[in-house]
Protein backbone atom coordinates (compact mmCIF):
# COMPACT_ATOMS: atom_id res chain seq x y z
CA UNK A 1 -26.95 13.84 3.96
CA UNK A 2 -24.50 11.70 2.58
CA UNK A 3 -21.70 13.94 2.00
CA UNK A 4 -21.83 14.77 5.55
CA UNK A 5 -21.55 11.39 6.86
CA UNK A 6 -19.07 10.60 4.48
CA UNK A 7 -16.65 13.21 5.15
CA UNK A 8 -16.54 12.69 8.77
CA UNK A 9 -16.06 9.14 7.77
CA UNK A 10 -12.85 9.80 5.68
CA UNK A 11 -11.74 11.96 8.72
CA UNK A 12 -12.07 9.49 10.96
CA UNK A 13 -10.32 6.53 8.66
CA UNK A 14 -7.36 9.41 7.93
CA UNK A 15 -7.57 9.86 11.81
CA UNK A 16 -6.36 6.04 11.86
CA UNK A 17 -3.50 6.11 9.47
CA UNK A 18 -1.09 6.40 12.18
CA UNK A 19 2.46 5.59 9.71
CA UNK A 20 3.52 7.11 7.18
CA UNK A 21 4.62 6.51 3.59
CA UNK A 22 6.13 7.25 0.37
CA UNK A 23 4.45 5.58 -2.82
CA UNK A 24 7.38 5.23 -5.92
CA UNK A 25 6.98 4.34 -9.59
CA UNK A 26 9.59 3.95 -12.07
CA UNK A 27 10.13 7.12 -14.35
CA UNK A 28 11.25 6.98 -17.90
CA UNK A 29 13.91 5.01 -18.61
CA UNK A 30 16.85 6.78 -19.69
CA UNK A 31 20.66 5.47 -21.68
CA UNK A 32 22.86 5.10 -19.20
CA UNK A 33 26.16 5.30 -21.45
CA UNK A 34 28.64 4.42 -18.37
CA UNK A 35 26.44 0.96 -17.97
CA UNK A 36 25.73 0.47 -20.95
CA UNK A 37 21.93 0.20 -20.51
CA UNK A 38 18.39 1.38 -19.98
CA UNK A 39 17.59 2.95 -15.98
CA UNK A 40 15.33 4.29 -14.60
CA UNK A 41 14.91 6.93 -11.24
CA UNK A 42 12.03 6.20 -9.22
CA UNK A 43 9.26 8.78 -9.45
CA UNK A 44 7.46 10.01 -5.87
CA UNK A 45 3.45 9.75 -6.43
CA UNK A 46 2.32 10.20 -2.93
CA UNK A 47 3.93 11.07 0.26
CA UNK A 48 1.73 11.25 3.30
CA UNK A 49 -0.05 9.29 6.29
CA UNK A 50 -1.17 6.06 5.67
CA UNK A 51 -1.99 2.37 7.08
CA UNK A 52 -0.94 -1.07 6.64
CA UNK A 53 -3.64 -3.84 7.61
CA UNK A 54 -4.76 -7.50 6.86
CA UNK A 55 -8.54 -7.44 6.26
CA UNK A 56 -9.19 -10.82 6.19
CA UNK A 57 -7.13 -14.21 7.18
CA UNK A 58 -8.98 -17.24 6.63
CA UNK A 59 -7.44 -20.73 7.18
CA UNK A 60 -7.32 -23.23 4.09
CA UNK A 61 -6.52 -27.33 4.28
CA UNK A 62 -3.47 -28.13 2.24
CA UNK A 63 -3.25 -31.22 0.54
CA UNK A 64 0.32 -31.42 1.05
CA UNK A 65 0.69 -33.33 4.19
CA UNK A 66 -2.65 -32.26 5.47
CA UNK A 67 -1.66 -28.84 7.18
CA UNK A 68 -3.52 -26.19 8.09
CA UNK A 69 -2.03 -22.39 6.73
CA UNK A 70 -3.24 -19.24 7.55
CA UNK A 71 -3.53 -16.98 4.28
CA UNK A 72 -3.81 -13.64 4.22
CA UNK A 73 -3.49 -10.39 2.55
CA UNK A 74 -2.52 -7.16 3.34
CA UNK A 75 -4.46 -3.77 1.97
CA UNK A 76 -2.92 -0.20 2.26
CA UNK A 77 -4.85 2.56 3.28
CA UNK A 78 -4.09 5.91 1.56
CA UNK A 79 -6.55 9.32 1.69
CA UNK A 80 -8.57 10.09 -1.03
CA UNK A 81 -6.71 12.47 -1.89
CA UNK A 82 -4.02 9.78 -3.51
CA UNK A 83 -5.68 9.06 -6.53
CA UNK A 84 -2.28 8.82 -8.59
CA UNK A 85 -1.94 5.72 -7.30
CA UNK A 86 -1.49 2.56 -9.26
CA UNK A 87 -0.84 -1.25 -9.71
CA UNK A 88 2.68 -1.73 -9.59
CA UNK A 89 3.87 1.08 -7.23
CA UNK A 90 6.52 0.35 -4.77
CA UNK A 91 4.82 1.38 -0.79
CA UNK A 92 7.86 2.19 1.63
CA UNK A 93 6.83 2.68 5.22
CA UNK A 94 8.91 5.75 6.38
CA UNK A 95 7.55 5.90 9.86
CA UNK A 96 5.12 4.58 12.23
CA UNK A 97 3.73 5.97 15.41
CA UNK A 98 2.54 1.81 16.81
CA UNK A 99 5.13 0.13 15.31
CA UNK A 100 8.90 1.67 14.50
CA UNK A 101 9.81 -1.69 12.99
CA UNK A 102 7.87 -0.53 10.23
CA UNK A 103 10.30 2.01 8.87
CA UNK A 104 11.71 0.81 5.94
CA UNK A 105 9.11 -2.41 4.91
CA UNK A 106 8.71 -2.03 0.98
CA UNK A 107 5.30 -3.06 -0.31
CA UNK A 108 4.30 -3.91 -4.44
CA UNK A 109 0.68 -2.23 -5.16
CA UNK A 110 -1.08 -5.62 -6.45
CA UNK A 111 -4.88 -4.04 -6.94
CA UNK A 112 -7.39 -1.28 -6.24
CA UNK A 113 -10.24 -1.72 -4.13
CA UNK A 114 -13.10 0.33 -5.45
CA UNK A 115 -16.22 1.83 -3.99
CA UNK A 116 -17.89 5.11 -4.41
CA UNK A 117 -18.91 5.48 -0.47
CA UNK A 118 -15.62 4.63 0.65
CA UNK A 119 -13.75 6.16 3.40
CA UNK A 120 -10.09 5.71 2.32
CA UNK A 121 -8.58 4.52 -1.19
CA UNK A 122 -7.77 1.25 -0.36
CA UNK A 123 -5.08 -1.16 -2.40
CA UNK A 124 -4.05 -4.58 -1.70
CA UNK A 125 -0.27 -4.68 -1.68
CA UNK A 126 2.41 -7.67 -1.67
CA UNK A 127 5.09 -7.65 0.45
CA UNK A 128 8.50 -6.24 -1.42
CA UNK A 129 11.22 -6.59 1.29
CA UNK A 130 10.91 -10.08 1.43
CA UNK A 131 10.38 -9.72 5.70
């Protein structure tokens, strides 16, 4: 019973990853004798729909002043079938059917977020672009 509610869950949550993206890790680094130093080429993990969101913003007093800032975070949503997917892995938006301004926004993977019902491999990510 489960398995059939759960796949039509992951269908659905795939159903809503509406941009897409290309996930990057460095490869093995590599003499460059011309620089004179270690480099490394970026190797492609995942390539495939996905979705940026902010699960949760919460407002927090700062003592500084006595302000009010929103915090937030931001989570990317990948298919299950991403599993390669790791801390540290650069997330670069490549398209987006809601929002074009998307293309090109570079994302650091910070953490997983694990479940065994889940819908959608989910990973909180830090903004990489500096936008």
């Amino acid at each position: 019973m489960i398995g059939g509610v759960l796949g039509m869950g992951r269908r659905m949550a795939e159903s809503r990853m509406t941009d897409t993206c290309t996930i990057t890790r460095a490869g093995p680094p590599t003499w460059d004798e011309s620089k004179g130093e270690y480099t490394s080429t970026p190797v492609q993990v995942y390539s495939g729909p996905c979705r940026i969101k902010h699960p949760t913003t919460t407002a927090k007093d700062v003592d500084s002043g006595s302000q009010l800032l929103a915090v937030s975070s931001l989570e990317v949503h990948l298919p299950m079938t991403a599993e390669a997917v790791r801390v540290g892995d650069v997330v670069e938006i490549t398209a987006s059917e809601t929002r074009a301004a998307m293309a090109g926004r570079r994302f650091t993977v910070a953490a997983p977020f694990d479940g065994s019902q889940t819908t959608a491999l989910r990973f909180r990510v830090e903004v990489g672009d500096g936008r």
